[in-house]
C-alpha atoms as a PDB file:
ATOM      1  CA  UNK A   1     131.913 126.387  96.378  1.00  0.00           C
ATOM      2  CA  UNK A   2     128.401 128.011  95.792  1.00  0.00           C
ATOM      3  CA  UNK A   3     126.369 125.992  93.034  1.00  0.00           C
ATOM      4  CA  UNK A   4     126.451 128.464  90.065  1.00  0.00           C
ATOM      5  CA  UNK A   5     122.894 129.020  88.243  1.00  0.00           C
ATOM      6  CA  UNK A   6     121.969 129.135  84.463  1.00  0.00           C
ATOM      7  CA  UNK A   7     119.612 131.157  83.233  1.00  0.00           C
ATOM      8  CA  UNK A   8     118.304 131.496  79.646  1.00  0.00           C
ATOM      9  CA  UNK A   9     117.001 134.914  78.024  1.00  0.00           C
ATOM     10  CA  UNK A  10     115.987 136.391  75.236  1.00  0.00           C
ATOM     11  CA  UNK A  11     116.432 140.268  73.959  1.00  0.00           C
ATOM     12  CA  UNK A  12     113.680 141.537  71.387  1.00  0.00           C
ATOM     13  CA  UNK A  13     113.138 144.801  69.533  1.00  0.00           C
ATOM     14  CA  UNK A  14     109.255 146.515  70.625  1.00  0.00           C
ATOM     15  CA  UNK A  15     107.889 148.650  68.184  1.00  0.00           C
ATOM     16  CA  UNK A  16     109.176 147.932  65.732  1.00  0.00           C
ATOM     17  CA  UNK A  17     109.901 145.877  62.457  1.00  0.00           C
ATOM     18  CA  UNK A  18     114.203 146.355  62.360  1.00  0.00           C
ATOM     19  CA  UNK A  19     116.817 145.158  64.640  1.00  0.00           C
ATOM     20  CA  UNK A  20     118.234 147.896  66.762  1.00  0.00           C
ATOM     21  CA  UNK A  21     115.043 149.869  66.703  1.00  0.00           C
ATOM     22  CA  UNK A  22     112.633 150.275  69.139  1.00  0.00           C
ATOM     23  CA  UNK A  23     112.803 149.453  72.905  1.00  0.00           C
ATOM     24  CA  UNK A  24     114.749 145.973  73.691  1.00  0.00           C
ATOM     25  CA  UNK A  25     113.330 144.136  76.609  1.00  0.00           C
ATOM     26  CA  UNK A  26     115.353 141.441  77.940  1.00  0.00           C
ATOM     27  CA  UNK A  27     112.826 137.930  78.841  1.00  0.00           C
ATOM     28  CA  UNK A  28     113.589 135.556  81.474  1.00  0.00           C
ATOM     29  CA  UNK A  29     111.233 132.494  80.848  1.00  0.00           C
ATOM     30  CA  UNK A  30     111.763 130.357  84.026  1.00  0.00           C
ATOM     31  CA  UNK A  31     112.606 132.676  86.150  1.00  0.00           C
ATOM     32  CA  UNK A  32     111.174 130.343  89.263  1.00  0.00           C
ATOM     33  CA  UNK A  33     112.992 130.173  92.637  1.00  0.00           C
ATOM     34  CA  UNK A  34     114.887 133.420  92.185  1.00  0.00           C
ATOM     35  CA  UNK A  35     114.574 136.156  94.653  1.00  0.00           C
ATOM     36  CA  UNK A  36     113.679 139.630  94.521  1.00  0.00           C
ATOM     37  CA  UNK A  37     117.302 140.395  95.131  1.00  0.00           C
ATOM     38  CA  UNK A  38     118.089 137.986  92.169  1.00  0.00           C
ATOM     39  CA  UNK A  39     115.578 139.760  89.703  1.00  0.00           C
ATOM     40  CA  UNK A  40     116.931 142.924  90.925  1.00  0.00           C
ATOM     41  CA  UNK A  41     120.238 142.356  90.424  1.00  0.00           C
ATOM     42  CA  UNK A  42     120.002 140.785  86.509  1.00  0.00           C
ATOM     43  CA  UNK A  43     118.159 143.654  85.964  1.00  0.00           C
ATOM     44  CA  UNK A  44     120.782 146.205  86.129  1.00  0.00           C
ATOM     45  CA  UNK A  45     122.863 144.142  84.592  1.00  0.00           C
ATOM     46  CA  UNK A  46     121.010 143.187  81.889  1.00  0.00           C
ATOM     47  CA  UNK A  47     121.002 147.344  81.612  1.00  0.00           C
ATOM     48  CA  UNK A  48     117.810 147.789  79.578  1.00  0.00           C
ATOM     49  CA  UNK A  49     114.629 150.351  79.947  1.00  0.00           C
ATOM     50  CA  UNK A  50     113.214 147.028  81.694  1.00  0.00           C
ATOM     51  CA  UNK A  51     114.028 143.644  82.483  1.00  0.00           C
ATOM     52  CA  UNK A  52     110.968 140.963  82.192  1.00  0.00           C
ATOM     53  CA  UNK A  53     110.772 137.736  84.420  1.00  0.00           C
ATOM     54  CA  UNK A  54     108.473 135.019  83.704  1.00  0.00           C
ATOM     55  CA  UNK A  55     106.617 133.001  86.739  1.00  0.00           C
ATOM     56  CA  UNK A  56     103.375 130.588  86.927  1.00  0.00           C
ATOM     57  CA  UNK A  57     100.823 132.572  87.047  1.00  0.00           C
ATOM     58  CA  UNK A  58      98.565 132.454  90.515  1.00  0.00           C
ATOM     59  CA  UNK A  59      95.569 133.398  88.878  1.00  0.00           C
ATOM     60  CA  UNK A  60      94.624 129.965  86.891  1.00  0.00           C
ATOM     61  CA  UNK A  61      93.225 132.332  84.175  1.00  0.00           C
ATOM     62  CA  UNK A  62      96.420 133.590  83.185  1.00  0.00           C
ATOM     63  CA  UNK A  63      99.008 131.503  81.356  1.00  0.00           C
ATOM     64  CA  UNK A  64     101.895 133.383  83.032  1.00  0.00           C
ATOM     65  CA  UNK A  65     102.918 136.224  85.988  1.00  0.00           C
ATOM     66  CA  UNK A  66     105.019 138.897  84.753  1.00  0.00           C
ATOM     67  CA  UNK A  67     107.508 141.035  86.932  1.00  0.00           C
ATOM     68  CA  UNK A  68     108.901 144.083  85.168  1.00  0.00           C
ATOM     69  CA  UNK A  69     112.158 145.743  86.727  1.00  0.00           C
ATOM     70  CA  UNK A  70     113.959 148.868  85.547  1.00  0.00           C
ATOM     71  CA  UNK A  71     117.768 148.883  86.894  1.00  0.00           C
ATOM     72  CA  UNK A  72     116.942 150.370  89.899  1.00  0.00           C
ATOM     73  CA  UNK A  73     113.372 149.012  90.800  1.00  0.00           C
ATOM     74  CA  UNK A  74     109.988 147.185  90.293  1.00  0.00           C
ATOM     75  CA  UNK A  75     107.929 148.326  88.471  1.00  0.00           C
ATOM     76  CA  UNK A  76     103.846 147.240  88.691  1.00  0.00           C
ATOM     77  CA  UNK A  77     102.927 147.828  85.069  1.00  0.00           C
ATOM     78  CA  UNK A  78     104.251 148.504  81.917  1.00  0.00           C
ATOM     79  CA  UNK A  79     103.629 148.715  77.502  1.00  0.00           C
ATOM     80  CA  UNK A  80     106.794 147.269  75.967  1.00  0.00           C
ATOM     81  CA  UNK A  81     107.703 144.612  78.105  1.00  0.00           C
ATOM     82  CA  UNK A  82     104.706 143.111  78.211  1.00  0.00           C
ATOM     83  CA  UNK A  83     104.544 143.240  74.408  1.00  0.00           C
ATOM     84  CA  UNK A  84     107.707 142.315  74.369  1.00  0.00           C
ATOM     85  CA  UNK A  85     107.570 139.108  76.532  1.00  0.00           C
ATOM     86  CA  UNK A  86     104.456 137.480  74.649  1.00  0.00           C
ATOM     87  CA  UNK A  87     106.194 138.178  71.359  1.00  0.00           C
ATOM     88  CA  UNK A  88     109.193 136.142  72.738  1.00  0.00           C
ATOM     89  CA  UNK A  89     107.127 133.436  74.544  1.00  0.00           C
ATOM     90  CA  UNK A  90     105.278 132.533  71.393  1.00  0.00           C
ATOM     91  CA  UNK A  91     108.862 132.717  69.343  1.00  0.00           C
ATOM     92  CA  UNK A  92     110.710 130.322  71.062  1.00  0.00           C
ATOM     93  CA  UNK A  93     107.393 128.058  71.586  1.00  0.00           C
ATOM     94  CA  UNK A  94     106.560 128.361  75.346  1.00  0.00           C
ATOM     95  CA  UNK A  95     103.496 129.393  74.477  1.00  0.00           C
ATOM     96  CA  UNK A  96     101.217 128.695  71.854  1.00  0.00           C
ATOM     97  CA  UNK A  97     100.137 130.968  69.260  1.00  0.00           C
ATOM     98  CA  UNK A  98      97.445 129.867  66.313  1.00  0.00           C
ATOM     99  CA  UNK A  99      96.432 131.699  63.018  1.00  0.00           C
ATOM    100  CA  UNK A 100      94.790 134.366  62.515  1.00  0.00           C
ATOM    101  CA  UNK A 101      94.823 135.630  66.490  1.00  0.00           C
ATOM    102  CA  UNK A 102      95.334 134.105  70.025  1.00  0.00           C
ATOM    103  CA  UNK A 103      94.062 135.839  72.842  1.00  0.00           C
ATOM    104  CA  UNK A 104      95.231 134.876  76.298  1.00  0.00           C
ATOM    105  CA  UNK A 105      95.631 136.751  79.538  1.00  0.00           C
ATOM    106  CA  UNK A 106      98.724 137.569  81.359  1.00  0.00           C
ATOM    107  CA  UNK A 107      98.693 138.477  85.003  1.00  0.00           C
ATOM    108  CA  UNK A 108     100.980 141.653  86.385  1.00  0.00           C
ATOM    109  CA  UNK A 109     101.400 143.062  89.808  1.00  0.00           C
ATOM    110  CA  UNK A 110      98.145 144.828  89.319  1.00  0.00           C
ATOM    111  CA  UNK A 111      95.975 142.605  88.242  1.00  0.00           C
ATOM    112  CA  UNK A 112      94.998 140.373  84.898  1.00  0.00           C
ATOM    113  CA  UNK A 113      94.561 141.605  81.639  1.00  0.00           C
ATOM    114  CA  UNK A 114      94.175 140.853  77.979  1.00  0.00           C
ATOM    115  CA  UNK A 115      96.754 140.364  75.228  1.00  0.00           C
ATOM    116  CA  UNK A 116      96.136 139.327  71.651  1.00  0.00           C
ATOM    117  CA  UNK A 117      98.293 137.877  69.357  1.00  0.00           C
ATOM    118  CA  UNK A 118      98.183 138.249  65.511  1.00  0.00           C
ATOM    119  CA  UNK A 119      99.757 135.654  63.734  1.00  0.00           C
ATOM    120  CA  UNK A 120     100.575 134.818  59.821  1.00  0.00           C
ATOM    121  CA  UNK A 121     101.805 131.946  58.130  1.00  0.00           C
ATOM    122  CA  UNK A 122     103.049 130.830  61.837  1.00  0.00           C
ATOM    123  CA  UNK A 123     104.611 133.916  63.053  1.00  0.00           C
ATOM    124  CA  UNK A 124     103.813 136.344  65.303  1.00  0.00           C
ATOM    125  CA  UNK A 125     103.078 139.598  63.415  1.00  0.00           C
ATOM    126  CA  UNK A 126     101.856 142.381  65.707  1.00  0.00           C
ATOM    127  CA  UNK A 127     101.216 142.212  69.831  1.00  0.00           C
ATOM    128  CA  UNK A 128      98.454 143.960  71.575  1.00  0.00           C
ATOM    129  CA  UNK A 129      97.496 144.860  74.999  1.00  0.00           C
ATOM    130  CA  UNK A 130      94.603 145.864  76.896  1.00  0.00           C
ATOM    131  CA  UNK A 131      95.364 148.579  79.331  1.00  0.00           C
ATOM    132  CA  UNK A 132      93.507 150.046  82.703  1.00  0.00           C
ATOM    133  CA  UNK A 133      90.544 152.297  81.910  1.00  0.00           C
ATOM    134  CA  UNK A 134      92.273 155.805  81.805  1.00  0.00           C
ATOM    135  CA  UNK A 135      92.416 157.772  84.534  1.00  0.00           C
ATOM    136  CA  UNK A 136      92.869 161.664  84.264  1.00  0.00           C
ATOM    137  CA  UNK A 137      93.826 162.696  87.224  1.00  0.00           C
ATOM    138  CA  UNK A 138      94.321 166.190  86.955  1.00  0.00           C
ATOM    139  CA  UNK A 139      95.439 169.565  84.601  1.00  0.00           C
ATOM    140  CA  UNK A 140      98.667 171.783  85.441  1.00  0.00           C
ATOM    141  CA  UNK A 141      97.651 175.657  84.786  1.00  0.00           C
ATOM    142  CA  UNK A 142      99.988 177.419  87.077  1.00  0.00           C
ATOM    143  CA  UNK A 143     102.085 179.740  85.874  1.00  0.00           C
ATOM    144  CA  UNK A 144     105.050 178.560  88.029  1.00  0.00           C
ATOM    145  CA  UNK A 145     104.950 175.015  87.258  1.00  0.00           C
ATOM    146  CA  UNK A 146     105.098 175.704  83.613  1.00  0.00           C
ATOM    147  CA  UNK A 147     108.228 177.546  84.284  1.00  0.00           C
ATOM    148  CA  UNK A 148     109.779 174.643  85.941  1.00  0.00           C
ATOM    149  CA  UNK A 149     108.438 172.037  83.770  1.00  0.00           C
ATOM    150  CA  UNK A 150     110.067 174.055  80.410  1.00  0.00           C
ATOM    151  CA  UNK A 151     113.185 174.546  82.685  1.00  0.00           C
ATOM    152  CA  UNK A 152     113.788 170.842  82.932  1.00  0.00           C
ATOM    153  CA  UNK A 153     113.168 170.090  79.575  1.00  0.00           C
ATOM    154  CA  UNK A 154     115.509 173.171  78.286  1.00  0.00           C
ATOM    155  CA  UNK A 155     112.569 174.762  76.317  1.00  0.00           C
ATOM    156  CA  UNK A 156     110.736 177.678  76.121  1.00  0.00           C
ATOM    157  CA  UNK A 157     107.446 177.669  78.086  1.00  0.00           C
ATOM    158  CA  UNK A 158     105.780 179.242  74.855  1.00  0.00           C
ATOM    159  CA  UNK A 159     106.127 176.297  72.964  1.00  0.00           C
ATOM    160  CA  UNK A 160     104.065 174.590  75.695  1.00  0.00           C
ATOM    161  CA  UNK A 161     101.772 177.139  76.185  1.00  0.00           C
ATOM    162  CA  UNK A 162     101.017 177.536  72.162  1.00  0.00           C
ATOM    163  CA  UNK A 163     100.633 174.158  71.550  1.00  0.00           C
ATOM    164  CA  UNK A 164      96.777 175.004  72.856  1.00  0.00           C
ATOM    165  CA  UNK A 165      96.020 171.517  75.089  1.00  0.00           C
ATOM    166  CA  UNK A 166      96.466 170.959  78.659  1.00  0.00           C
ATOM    167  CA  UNK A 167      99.350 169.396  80.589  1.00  0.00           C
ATOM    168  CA  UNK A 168      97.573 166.746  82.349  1.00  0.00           C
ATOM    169  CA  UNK A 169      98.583 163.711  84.307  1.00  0.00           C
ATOM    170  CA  UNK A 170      97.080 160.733  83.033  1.00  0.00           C
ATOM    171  CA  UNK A 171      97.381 157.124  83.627  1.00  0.00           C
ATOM    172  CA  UNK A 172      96.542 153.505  81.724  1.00  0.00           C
ATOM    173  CA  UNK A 173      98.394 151.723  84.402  1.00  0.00           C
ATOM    174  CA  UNK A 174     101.620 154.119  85.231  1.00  0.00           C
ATOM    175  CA  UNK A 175     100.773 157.983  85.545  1.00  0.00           C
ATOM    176  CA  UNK A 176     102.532 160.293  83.501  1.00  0.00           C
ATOM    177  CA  UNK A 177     102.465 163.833  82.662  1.00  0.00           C
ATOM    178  CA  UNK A 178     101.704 164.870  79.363  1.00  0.00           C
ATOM    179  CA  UNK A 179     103.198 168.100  78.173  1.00  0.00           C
ATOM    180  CA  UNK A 180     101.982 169.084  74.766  1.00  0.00           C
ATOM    181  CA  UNK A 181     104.757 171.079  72.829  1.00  0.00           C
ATOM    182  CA  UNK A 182     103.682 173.331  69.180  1.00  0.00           C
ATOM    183  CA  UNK A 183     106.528 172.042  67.157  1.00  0.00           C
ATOM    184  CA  UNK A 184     108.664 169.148  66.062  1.00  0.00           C
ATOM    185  CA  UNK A 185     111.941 171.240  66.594  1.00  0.00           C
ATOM    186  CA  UNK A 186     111.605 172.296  69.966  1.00  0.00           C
ATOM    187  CA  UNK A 187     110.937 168.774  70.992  1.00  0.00           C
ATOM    188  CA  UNK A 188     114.128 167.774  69.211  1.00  0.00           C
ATOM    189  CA  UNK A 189     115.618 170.305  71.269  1.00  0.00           C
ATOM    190  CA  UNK A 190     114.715 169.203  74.534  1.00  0.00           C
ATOM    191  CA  UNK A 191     117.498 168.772  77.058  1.00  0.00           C
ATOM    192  CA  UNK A 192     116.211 166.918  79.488  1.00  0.00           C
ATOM    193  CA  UNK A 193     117.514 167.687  83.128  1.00  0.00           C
ATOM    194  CA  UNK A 194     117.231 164.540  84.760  1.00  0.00           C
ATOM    195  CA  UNK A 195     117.481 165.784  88.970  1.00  0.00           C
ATOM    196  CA  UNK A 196     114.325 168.598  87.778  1.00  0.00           C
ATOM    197  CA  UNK A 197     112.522 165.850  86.247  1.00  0.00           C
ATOM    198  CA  UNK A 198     112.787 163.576  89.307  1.00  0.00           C
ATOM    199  CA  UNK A 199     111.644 166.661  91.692  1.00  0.00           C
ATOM    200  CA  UNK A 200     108.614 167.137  88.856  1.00  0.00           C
ATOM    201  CA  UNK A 201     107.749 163.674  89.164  1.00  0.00           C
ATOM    202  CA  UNK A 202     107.273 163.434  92.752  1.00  0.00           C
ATOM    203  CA  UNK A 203     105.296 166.686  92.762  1.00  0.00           C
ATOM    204  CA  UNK A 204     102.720 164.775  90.722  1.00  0.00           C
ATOM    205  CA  UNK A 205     103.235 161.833  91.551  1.00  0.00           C
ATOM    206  CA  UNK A 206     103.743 160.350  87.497  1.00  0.00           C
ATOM    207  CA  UNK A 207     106.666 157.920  86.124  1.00  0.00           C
ATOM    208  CA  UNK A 208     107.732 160.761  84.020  1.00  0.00           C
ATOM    209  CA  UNK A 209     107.434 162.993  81.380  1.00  0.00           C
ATOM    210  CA  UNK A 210     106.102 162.774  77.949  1.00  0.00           C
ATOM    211  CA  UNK A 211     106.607 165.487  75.440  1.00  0.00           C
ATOM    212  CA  UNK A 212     104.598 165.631  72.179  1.00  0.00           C
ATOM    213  CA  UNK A 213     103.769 167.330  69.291  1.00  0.00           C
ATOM    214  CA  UNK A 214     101.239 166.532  66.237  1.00  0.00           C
ATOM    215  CA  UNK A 215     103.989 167.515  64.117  1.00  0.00           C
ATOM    216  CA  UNK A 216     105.449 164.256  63.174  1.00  0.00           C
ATOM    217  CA  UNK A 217     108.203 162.624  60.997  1.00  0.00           C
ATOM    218  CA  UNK A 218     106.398 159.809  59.093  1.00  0.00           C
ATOM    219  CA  UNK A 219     103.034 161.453  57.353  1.00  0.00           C
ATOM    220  CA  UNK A 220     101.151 158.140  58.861  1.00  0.00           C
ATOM    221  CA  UNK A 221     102.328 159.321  62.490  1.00  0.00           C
ATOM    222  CA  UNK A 222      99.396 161.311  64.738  1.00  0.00           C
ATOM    223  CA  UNK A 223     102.133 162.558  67.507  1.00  0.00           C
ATOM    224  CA  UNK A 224     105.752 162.570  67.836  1.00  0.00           C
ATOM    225  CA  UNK A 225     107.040 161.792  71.412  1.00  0.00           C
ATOM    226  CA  UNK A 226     109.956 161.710  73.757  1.00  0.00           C
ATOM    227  CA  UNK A 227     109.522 160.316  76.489  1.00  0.00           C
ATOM    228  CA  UNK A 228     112.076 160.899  80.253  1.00  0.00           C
ATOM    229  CA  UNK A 229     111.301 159.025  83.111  1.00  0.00           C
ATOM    230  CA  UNK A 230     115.026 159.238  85.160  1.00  0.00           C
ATOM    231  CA  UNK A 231     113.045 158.606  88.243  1.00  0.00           C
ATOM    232  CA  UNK A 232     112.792 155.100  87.802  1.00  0.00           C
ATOM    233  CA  UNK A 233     116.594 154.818  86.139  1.00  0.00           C
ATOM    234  CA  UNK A 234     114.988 155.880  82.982  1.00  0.00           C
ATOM    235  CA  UNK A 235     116.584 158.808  81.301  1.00  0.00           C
ATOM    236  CA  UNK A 236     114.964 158.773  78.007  1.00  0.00           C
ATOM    237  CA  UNK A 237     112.755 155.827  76.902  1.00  0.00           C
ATOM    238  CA  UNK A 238     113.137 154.676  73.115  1.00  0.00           C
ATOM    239  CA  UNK A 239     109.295 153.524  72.691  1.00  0.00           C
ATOM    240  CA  UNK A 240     106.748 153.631  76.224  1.00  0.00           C
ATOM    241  CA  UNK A 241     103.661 151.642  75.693  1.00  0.00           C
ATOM    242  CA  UNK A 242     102.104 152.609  79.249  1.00  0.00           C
ATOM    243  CA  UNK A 243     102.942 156.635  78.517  1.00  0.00           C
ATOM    244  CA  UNK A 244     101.710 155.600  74.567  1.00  0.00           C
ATOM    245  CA  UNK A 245      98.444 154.214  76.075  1.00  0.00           C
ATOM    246  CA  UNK A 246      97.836 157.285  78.423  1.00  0.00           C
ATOM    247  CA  UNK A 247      98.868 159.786  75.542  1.00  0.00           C
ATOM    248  CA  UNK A 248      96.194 157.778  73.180  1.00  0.00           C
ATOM    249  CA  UNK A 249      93.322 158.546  75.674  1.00  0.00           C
ATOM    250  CA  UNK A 250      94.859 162.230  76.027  1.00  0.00           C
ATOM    251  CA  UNK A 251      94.091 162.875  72.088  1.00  0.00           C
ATOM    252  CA  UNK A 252      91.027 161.480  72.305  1.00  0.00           C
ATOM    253  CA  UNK A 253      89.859 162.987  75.541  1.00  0.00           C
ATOM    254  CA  UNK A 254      90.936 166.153  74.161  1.00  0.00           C
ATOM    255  CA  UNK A 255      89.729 165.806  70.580  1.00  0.00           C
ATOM    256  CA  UNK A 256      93.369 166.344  69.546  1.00  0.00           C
ATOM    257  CA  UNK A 257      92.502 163.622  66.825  1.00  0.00           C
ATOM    258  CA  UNK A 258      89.601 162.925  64.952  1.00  0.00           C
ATOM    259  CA  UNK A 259      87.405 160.634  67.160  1.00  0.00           C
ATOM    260  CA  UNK A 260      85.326 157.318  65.728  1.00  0.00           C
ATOM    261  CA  UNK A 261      84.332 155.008  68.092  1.00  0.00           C
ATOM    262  CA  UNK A 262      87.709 153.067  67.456  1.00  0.00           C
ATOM    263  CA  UNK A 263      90.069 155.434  66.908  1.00  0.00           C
ATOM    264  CA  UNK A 264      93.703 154.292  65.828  1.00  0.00           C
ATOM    265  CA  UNK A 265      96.689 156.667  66.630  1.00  0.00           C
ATOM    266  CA  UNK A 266     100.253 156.513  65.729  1.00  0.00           C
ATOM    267  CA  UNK A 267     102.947 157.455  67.849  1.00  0.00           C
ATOM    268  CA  UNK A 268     106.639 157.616  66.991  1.00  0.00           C
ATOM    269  CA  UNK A 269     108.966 157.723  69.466  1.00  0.00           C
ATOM    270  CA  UNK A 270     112.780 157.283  69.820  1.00  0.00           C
ATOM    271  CA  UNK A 271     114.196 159.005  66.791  1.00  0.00           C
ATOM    272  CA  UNK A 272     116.014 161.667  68.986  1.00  0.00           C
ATOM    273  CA  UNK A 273     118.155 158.494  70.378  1.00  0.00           C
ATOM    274  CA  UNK A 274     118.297 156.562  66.740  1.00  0.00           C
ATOM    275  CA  UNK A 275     116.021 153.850  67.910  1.00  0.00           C
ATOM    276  CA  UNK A 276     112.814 155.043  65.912  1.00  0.00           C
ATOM    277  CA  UNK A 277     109.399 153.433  67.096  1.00  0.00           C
ATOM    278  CA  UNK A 278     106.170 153.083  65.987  1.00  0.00           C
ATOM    279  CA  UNK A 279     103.231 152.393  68.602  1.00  0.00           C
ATOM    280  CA  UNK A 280      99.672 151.733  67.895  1.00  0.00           C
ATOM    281  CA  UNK A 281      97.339 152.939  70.049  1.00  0.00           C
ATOM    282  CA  UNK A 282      93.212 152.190  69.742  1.00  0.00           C
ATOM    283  CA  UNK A 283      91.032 154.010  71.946  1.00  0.00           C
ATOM    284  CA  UNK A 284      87.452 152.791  72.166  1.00  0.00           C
ATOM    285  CA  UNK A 285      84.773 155.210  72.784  1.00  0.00           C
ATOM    286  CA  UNK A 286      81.382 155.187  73.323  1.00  0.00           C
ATOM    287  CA  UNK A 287      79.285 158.698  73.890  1.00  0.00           C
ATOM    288  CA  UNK A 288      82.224 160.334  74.750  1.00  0.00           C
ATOM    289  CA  UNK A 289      83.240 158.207  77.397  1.00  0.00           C
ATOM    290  CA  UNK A 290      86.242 156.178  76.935  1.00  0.00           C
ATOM    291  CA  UNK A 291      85.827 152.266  77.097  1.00  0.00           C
ATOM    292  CA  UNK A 292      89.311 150.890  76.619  1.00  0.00           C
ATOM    293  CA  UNK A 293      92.816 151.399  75.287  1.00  0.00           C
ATOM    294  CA  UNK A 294      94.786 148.656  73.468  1.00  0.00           C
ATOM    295  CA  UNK A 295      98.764 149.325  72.904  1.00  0.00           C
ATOM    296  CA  UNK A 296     100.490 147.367  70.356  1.00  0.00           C
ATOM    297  CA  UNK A 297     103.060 146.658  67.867  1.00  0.00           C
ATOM    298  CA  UNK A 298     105.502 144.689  65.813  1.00  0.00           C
ATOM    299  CA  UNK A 299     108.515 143.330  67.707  1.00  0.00           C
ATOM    300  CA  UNK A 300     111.866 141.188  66.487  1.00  0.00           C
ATOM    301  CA  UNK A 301     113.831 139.137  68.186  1.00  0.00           C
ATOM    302  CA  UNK A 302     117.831 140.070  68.420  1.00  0.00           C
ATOM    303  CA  UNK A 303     119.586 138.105  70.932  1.00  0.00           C
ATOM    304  CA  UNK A 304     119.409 134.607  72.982  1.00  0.00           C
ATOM    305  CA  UNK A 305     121.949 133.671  75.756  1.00  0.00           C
ATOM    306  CA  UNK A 306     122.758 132.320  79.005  1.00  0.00           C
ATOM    307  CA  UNK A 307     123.331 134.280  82.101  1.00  0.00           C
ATOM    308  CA  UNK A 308     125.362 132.650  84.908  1.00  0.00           C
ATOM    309  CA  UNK A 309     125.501 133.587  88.253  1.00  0.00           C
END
């Protein structure tokens, strides 16, 4: 009979201060010695947005190496689980975490990056990345792409075309297509058509899709979001700190905000599938050009177990 492994992990809340909001992210600490078939496999059972796994770094600069799967695949990069996976590591005491902020580096499958922790009377209050310099790689103006993109959201393409900004592809790690919409209703109307979305996607070559509108729920909020990325087993993502990061250097890029040299944004995301999120976003700038994009927030923990295989 086949030796049967043990595996402990931990499910937290991203974004956000309440169990059962926000994105849950499911952390593997010692994930060592399991295969890529393994990590795939716990993934889609684990069943969330993504799935985090936890190695020795191999850059000695890094205190760990970070694989990220969705159900159906690898991902390179992404916001909430690496958020998420910090928050968790400093929790349960893997890694340590000192008053009033740690900063450490965490590798990923493209390269080594920055994360801060804030911490208060011993706990860890708020986690922040460092993202890729954005990249915009390009605008959509054609008539007929506008048509498809409103057709696979189930919206009008005057609510796109009203809302006065570009759609635009941009990327802080993962690429994603911004599509700016003119009011808080239609985006609550979207009906996302998850085959069109897929087709969209590999036209430009982005994750997925994220919708927003300045017209937000909470008056502290700069842009309310949804965010569908079905492409990568993703049908609609409750909070998306890679999309959140990209979208933060869209409002700045496009002076859809009021820019300062560090300029804060607010998105909320998730209330369309009752998981309501909050992400901050903090774009530096410096004569116009933009120098780097943190992504952060509050997280919770929510489960523990043991998964046996």
């Amino acid at each position: 009979m086949a030796e049967t492994r043990s595996l402990k992990f931990y499910q937290a809340d991203v974004f956000t201060s309440q169990p059962f909001g926000g994105n849950p992210v499911a952390v593997f600490p010692d994930a060592g010695g399991l295969t890529d078939e393994h990590l795939q496999k716990i993934a889609r059972e684990m069943n969330l947005s993504e799935t985090v796994f936890v190695f020795p770094p191999s850059d000695p600069a890094a205190v760990v190496r970070l694989r990220i799967f969705t159900p159906t695949q690898e991902i390179p990069f992404a916001g909430h689980p690496v958020v998420g996976a910090l928050y968790v590591l400093a929790h349960i005491g893997s890694m340590a975490a000192s008053e009033p902020v740690t900063r450490v580096l965490y590798e990923c499958n493209i390269g080594v990056f920055p994360v801060e922790l804030h911490v208060r009377d011993g706990q860890v209050t708020r986690v922040v990345m460092t993202q890729p310099k954005p990249q915009f790689v390009g605008e959509v103006d054609n008539t007929e792409d506008l048509y498809k993109i409103a057709g696979s959201l189930g919206i009008s393409k005057s609510v796109i075309v009203e809302a006065k900004w570009p759609l635009a592809v941009v990327s802080t790690g993962l690429p994603v297509l911004i599509v700016p919409v003119r009011t808080l209703t239609a985006v609550r109307s979207i009906e996302a058509n998850d085959d069109a979305i897929i087709d969209l996607c590999s036209r430009f070559g982005t994750n997925g899709i994220m919708v927003f509108t300045t017209v937000t729920v909470e008056p502290f909020a700069s842009a309310h979001t949804r965010m569908f990325a079905p492409s990568i087993g993703i049908s609609e993502d409750p909070a998306t700190g890679s999309a959140g990061g990209a979208l933060g250097a869209y409002l700045v890029h496009h002076g859809v905000v009021e820019v300062v040299p560090t300029t804060e944004v607010i998105i909320e995301q998730g209330y369309e599938i009752d998981r309501p999120s909050s992400i901050l976003v903090q774009v530096e700038s410096d004569d116009d050009m933009i120098q780097s994009v943190k992504v952060g927030g509050q997280c919770v923990m929510v489960a523990e177990g043991v998964l046996s295989f």
